[in-house]
PDB file of N, CA and C in Angstrom:
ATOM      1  N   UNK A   1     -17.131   0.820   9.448  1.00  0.00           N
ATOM      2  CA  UNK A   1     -17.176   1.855   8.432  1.00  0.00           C
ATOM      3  C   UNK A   1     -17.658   1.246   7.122  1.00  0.00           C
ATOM      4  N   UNK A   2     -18.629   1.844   6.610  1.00  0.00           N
ATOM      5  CA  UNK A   2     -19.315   1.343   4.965  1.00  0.00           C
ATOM      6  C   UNK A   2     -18.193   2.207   4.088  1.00  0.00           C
ATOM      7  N   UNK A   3     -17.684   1.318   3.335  1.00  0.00           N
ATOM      8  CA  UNK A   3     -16.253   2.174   2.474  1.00  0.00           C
ATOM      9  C   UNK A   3     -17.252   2.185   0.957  1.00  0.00           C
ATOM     10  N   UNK A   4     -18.021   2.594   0.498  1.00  0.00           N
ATOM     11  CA  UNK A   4     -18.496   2.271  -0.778  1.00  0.00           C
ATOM     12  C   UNK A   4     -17.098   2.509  -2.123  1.00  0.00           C
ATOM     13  N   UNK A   5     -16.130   3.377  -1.829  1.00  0.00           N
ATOM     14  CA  UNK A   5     -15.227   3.945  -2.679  1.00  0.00           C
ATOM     15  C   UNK A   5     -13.451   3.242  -2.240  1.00  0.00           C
ATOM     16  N   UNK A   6     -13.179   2.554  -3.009  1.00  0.00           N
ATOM     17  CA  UNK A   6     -11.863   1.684  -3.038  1.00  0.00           C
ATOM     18  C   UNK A   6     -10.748   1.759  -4.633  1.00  0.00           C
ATOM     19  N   UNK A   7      -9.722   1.374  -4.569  1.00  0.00           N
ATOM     20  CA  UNK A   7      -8.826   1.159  -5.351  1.00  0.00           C
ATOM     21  C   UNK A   7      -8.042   0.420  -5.164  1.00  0.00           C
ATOM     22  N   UNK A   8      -7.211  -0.206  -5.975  1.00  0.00           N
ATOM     23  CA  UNK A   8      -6.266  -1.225  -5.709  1.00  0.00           C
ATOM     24  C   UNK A   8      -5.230  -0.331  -6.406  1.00  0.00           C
ATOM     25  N   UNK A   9      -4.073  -0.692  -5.553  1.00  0.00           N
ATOM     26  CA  UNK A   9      -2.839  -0.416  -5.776  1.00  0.00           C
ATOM     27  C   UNK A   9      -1.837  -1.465  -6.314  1.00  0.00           C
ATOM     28  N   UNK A  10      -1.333  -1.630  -7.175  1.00  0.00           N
ATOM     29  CA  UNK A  10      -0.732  -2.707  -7.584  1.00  0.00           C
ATOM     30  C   UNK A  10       0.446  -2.536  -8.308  1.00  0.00           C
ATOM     31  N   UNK A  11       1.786  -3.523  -7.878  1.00  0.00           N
ATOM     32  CA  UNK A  11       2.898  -3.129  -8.241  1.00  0.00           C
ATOM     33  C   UNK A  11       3.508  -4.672  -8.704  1.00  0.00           C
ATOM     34  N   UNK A  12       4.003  -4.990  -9.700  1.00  0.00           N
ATOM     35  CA  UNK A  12       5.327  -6.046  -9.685  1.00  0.00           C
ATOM     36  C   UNK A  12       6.386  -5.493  -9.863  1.00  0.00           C
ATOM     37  N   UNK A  13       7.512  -6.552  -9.116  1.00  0.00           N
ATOM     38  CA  UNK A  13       8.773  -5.945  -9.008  1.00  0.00           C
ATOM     39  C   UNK A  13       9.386  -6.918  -9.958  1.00  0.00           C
ATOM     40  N   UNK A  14      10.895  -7.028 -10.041  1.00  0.00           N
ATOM     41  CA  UNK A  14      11.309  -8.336 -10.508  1.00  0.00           C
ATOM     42  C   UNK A  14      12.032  -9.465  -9.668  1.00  0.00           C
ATOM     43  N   UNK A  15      11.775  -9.305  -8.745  1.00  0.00           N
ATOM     44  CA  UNK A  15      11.726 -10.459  -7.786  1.00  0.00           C
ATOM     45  C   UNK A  15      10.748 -10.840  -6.616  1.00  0.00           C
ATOM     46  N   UNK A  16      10.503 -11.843  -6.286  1.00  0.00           N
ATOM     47  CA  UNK A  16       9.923 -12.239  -4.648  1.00  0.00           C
ATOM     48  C   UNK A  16      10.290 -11.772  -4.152  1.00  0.00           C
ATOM     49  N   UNK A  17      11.595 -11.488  -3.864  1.00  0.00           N
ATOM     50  CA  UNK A  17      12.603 -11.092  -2.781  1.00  0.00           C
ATOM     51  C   UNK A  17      12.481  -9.290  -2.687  1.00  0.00           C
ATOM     52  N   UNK A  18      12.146  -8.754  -3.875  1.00  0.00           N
ATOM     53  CA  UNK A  18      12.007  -7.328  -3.979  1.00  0.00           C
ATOM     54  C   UNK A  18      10.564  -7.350  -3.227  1.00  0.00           C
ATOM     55  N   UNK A  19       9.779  -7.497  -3.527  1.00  0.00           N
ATOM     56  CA  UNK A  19       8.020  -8.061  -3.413  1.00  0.00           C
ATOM     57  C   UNK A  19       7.670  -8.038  -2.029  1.00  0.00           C
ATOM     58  N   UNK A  20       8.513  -8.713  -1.221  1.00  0.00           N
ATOM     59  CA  UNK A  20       8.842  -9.278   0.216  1.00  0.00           C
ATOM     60  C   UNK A  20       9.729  -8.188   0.732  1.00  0.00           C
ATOM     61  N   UNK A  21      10.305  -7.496   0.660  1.00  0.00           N
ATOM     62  CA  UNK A  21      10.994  -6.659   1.079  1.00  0.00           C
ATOM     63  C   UNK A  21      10.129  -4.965   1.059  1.00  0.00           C
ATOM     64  N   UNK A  22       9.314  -5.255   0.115  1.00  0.00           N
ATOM     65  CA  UNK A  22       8.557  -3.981   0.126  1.00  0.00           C
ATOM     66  C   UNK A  22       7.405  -4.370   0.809  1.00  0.00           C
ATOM     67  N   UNK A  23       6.929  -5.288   0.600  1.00  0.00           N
ATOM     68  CA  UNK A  23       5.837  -6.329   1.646  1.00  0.00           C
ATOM     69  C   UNK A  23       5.797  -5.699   2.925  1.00  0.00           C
ATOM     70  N   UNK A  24       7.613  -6.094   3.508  1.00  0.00           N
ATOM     71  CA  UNK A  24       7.613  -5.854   4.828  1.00  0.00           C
ATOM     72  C   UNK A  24       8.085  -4.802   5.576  1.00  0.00           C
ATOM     73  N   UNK A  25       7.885  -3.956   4.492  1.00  0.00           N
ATOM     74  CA  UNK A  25       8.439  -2.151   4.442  1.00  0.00           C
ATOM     75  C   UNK A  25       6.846  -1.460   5.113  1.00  0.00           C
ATOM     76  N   UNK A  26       5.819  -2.163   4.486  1.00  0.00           N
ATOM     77  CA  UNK A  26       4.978  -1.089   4.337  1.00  0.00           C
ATOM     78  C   UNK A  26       3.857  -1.663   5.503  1.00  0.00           C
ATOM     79  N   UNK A  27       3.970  -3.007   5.832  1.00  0.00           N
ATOM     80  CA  UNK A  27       3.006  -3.998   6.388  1.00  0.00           C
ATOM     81  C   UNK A  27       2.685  -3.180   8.076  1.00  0.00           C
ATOM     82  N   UNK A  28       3.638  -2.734   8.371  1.00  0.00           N
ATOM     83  CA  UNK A  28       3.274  -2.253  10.087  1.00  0.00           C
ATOM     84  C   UNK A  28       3.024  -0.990   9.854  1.00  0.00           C
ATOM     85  N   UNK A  29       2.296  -0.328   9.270  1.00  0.00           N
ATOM     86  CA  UNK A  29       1.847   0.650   8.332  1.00  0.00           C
ATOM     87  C   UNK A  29       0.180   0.707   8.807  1.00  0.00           C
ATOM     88  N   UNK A  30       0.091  -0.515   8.223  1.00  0.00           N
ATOM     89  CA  UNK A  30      -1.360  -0.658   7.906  1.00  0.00           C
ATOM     90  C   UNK A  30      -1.931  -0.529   9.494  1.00  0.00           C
ATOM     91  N   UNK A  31      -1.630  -1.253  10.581  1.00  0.00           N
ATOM     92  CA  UNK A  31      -3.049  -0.731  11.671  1.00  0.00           C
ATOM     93  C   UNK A  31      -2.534   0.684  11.927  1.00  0.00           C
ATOM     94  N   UNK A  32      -1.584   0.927  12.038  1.00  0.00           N
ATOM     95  CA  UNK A  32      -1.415   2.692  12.551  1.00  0.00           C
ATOM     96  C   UNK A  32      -1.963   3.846  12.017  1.00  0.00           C
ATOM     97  N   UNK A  33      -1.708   3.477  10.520  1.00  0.00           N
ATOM     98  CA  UNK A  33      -2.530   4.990   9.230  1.00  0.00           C
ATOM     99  C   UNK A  33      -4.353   4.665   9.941  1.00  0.00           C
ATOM    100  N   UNK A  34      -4.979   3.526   9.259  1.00  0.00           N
ATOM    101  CA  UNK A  34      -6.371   3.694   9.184  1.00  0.00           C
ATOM    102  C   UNK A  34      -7.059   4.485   9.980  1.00  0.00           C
ATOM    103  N   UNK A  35      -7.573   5.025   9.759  1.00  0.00           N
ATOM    104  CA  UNK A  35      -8.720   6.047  10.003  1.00  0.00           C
ATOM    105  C   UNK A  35     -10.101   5.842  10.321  1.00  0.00           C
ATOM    106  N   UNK A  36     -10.979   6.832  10.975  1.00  0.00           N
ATOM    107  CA  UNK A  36     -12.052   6.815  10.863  1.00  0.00           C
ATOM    108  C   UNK A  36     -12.658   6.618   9.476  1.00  0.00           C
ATOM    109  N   UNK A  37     -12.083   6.709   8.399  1.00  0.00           N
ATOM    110  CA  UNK A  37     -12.783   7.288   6.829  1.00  0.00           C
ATOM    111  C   UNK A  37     -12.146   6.448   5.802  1.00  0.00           C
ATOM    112  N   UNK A  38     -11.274   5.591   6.219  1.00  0.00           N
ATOM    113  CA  UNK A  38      -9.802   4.977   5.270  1.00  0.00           C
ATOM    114  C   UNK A  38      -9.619   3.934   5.994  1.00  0.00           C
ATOM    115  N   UNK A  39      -9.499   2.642   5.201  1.00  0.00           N
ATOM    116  CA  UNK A  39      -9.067   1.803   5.780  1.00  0.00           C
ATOM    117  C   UNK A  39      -7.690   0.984   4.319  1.00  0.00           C
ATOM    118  N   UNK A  40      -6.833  -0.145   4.717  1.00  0.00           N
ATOM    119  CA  UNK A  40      -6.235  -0.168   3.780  1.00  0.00           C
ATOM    120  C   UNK A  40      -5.964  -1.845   4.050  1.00  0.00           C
ATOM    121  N   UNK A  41      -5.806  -2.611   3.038  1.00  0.00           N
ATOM    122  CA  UNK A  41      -5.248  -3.821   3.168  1.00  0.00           C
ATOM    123  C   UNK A  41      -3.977  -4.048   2.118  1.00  0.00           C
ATOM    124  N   UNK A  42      -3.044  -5.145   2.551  1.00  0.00           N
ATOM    125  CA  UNK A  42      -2.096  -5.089   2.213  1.00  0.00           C
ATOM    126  C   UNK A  42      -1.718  -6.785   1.901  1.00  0.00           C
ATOM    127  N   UNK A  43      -1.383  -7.206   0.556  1.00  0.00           N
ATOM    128  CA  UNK A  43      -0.950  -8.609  -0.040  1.00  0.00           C
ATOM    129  C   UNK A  43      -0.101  -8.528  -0.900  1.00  0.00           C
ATOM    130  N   UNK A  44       0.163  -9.612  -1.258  1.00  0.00           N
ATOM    131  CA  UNK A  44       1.843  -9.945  -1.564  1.00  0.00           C
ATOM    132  C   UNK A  44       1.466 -11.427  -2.515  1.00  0.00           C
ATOM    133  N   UNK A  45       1.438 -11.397  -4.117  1.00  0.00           N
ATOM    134  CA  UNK A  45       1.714 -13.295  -4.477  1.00  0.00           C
ATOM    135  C   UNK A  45       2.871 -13.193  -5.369  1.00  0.00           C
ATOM    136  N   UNK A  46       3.823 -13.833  -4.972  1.00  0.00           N
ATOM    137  CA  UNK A  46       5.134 -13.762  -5.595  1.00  0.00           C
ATOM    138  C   UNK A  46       5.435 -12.754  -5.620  1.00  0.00           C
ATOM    139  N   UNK A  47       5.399 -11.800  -7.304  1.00  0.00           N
ATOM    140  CA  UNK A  47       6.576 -10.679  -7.911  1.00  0.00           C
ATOM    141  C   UNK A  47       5.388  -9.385  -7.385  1.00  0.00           C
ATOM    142  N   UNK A  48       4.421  -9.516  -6.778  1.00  0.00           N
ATOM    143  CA  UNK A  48       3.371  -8.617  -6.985  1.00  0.00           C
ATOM    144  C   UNK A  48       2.613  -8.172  -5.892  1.00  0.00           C
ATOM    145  N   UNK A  49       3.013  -7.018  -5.514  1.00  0.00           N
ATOM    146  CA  UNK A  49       2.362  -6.162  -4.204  1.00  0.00           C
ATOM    147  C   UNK A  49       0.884  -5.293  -4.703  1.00  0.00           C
ATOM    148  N   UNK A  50      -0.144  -6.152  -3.716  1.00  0.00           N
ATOM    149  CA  UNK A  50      -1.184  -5.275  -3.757  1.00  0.00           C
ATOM    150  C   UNK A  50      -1.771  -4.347  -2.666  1.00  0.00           C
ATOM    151  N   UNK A  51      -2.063  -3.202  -2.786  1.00  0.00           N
ATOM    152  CA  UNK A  51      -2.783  -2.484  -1.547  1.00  0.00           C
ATOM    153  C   UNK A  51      -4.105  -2.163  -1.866  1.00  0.00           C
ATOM    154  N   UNK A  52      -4.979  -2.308  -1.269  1.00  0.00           N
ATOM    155  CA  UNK A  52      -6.337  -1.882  -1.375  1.00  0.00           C
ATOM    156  C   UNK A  52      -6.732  -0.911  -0.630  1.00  0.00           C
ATOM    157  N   UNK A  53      -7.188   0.044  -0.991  1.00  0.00           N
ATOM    158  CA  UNK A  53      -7.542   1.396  -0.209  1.00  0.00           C
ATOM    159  C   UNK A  53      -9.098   1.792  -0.545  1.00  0.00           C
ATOM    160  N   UNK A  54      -9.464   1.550   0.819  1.00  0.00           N
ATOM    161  CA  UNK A  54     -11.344   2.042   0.670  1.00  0.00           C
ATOM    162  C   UNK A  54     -11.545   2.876   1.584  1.00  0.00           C
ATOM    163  N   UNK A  55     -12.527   3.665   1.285  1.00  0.00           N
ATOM    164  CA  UNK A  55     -13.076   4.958   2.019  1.00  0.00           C
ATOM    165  C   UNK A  55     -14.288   4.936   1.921  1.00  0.00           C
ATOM    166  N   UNK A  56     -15.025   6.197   2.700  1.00  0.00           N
ATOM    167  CA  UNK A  56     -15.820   6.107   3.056  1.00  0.00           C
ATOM    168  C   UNK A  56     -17.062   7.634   1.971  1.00  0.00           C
ATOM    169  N   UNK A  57     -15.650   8.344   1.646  1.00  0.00           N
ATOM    170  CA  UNK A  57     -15.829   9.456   0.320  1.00  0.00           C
ATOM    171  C   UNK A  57     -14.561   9.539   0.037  1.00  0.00           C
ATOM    172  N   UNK A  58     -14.835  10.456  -1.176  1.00  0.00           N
ATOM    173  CA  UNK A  58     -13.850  10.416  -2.390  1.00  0.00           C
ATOM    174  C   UNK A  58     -12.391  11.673  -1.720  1.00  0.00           C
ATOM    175  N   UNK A  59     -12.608  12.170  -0.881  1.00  0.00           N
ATOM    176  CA  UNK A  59     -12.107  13.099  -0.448  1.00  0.00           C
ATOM    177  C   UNK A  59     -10.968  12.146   0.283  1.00  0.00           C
ATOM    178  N   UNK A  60     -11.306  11.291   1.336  1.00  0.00           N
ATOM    179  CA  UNK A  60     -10.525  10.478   2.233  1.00  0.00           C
ATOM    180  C   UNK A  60      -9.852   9.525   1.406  1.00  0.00           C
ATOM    181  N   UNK A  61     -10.319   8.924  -0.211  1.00  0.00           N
ATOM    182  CA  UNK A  61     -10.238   7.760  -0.576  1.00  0.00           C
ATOM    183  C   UNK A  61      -8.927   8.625  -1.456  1.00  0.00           C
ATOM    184  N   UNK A  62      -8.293  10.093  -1.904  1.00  0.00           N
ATOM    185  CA  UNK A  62      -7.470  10.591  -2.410  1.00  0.00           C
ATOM    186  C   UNK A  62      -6.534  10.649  -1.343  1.00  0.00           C
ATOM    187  N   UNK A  63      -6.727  11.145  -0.118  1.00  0.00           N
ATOM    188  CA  UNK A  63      -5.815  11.008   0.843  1.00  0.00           C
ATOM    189  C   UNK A  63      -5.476   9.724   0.889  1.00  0.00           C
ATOM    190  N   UNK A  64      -5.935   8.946   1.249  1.00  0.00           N
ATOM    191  CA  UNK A  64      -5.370   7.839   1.399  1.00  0.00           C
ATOM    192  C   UNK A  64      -4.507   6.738   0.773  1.00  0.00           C
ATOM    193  N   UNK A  65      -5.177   6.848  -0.787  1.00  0.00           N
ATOM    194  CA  UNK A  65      -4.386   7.055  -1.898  1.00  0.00           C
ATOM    195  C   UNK A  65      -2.986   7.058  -2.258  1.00  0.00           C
ATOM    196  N   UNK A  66      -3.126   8.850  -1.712  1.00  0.00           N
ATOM    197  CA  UNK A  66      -1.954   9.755  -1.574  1.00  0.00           C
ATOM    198  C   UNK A  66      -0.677   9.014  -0.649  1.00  0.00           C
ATOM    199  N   UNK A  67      -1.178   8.625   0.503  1.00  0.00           N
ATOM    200  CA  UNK A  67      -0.608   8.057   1.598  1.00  0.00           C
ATOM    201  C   UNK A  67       0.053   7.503   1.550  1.00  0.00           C
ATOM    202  N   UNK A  68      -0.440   6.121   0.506  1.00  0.00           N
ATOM    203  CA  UNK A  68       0.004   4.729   0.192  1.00  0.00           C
ATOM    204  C   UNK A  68       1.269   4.587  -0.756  1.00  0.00           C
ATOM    205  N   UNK A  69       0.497   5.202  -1.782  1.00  0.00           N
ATOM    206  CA  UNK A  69       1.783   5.951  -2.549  1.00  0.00           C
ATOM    207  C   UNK A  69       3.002   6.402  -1.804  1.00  0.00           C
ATOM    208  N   UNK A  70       2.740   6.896  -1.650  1.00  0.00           N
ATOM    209  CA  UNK A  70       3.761   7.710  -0.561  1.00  0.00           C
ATOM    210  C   UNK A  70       4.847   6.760   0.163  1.00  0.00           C
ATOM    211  N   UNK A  71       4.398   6.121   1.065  1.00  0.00           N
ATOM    212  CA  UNK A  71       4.895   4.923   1.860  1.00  0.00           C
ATOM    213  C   UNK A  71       5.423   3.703   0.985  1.00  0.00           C
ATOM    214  N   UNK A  72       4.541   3.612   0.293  1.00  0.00           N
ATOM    215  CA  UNK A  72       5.439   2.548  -0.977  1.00  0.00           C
ATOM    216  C   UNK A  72       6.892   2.677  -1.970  1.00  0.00           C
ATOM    217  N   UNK A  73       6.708   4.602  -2.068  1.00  0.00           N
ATOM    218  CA  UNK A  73       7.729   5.072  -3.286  1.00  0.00           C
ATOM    219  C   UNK A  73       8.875   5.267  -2.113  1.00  0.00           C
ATOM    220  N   UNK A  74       8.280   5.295  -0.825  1.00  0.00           N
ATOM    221  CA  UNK A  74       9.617   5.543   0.248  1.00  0.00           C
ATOM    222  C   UNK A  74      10.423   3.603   0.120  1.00  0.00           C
ATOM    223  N   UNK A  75       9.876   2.768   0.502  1.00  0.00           N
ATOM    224  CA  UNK A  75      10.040   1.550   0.138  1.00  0.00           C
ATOM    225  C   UNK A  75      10.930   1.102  -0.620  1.00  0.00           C
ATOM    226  N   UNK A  76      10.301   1.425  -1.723  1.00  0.00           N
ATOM    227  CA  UNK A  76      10.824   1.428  -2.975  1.00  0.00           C
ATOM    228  C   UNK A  76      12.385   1.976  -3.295  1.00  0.00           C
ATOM    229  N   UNK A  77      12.355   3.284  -2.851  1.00  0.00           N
ATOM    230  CA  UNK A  77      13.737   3.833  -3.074  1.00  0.00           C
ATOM    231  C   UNK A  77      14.597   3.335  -2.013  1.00  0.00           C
ATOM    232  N   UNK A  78      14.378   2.822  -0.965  1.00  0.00           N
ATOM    233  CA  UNK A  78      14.979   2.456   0.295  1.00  0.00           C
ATOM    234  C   UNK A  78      15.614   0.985  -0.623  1.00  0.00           C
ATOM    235  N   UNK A  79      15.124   0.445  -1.318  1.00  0.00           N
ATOM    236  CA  UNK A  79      16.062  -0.529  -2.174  1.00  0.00           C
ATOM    237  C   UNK A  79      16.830  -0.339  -3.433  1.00  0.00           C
ATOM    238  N   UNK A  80      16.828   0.747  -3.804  1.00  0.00           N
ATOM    239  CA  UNK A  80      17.183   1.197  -4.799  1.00  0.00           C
ATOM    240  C   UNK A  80      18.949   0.960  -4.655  1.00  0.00           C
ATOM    241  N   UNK A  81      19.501  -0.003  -5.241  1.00  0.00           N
ATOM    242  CA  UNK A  81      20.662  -0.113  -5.134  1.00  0.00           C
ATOM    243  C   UNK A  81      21.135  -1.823  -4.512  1.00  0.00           C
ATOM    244  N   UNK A  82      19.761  -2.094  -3.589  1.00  0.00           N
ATOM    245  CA  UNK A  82      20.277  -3.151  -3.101  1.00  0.00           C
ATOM    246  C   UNK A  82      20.063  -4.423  -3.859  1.00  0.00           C
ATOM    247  N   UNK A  83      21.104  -5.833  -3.691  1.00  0.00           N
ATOM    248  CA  UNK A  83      20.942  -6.802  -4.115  1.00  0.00           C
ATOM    249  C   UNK A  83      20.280  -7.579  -3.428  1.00  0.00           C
TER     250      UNK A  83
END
């Protein structure tokens, strides 16, 4: 797939340990979502989660977007509380 249209998603937390935990929230994610139209990569350096989301048009590259978001803010609240 030629993705000409991408974004990076990018988050720090305040720990590795938060970072790594959302890391490995969202990581078995990635071959199942991609698409014919969407593809997504997923990294981690220290305090700081990145996702990259490319498409193929702007239509798929909002869905997908949408998606990531999505799966991350679930993540996210799934620690909300923990030490």
């Amino acid at each position: 797939m030629t993705a000409p249209n991408q974004t990076r998603l990018t988050a720090e937390y305040s720990s590795a340990d938060r970072a790594r935990a959302i890391e490995q929230s969202i990581r078995p994610e990635i071959n199942d979502i991609e698409g014919d139209r969407t593809t997504a990569r997923l990294s981690r350096d220290g305090q700081r989660v990145e996702l990259t989301v490319a498409a193929s048009d702007l239509v798929a590259l909002r869905a997908g977007i949408n998606t990531w978001l999505t799966l991350r803010g679930v993540a996210e609240n799934a620690l909300v509380g923990r030490k």
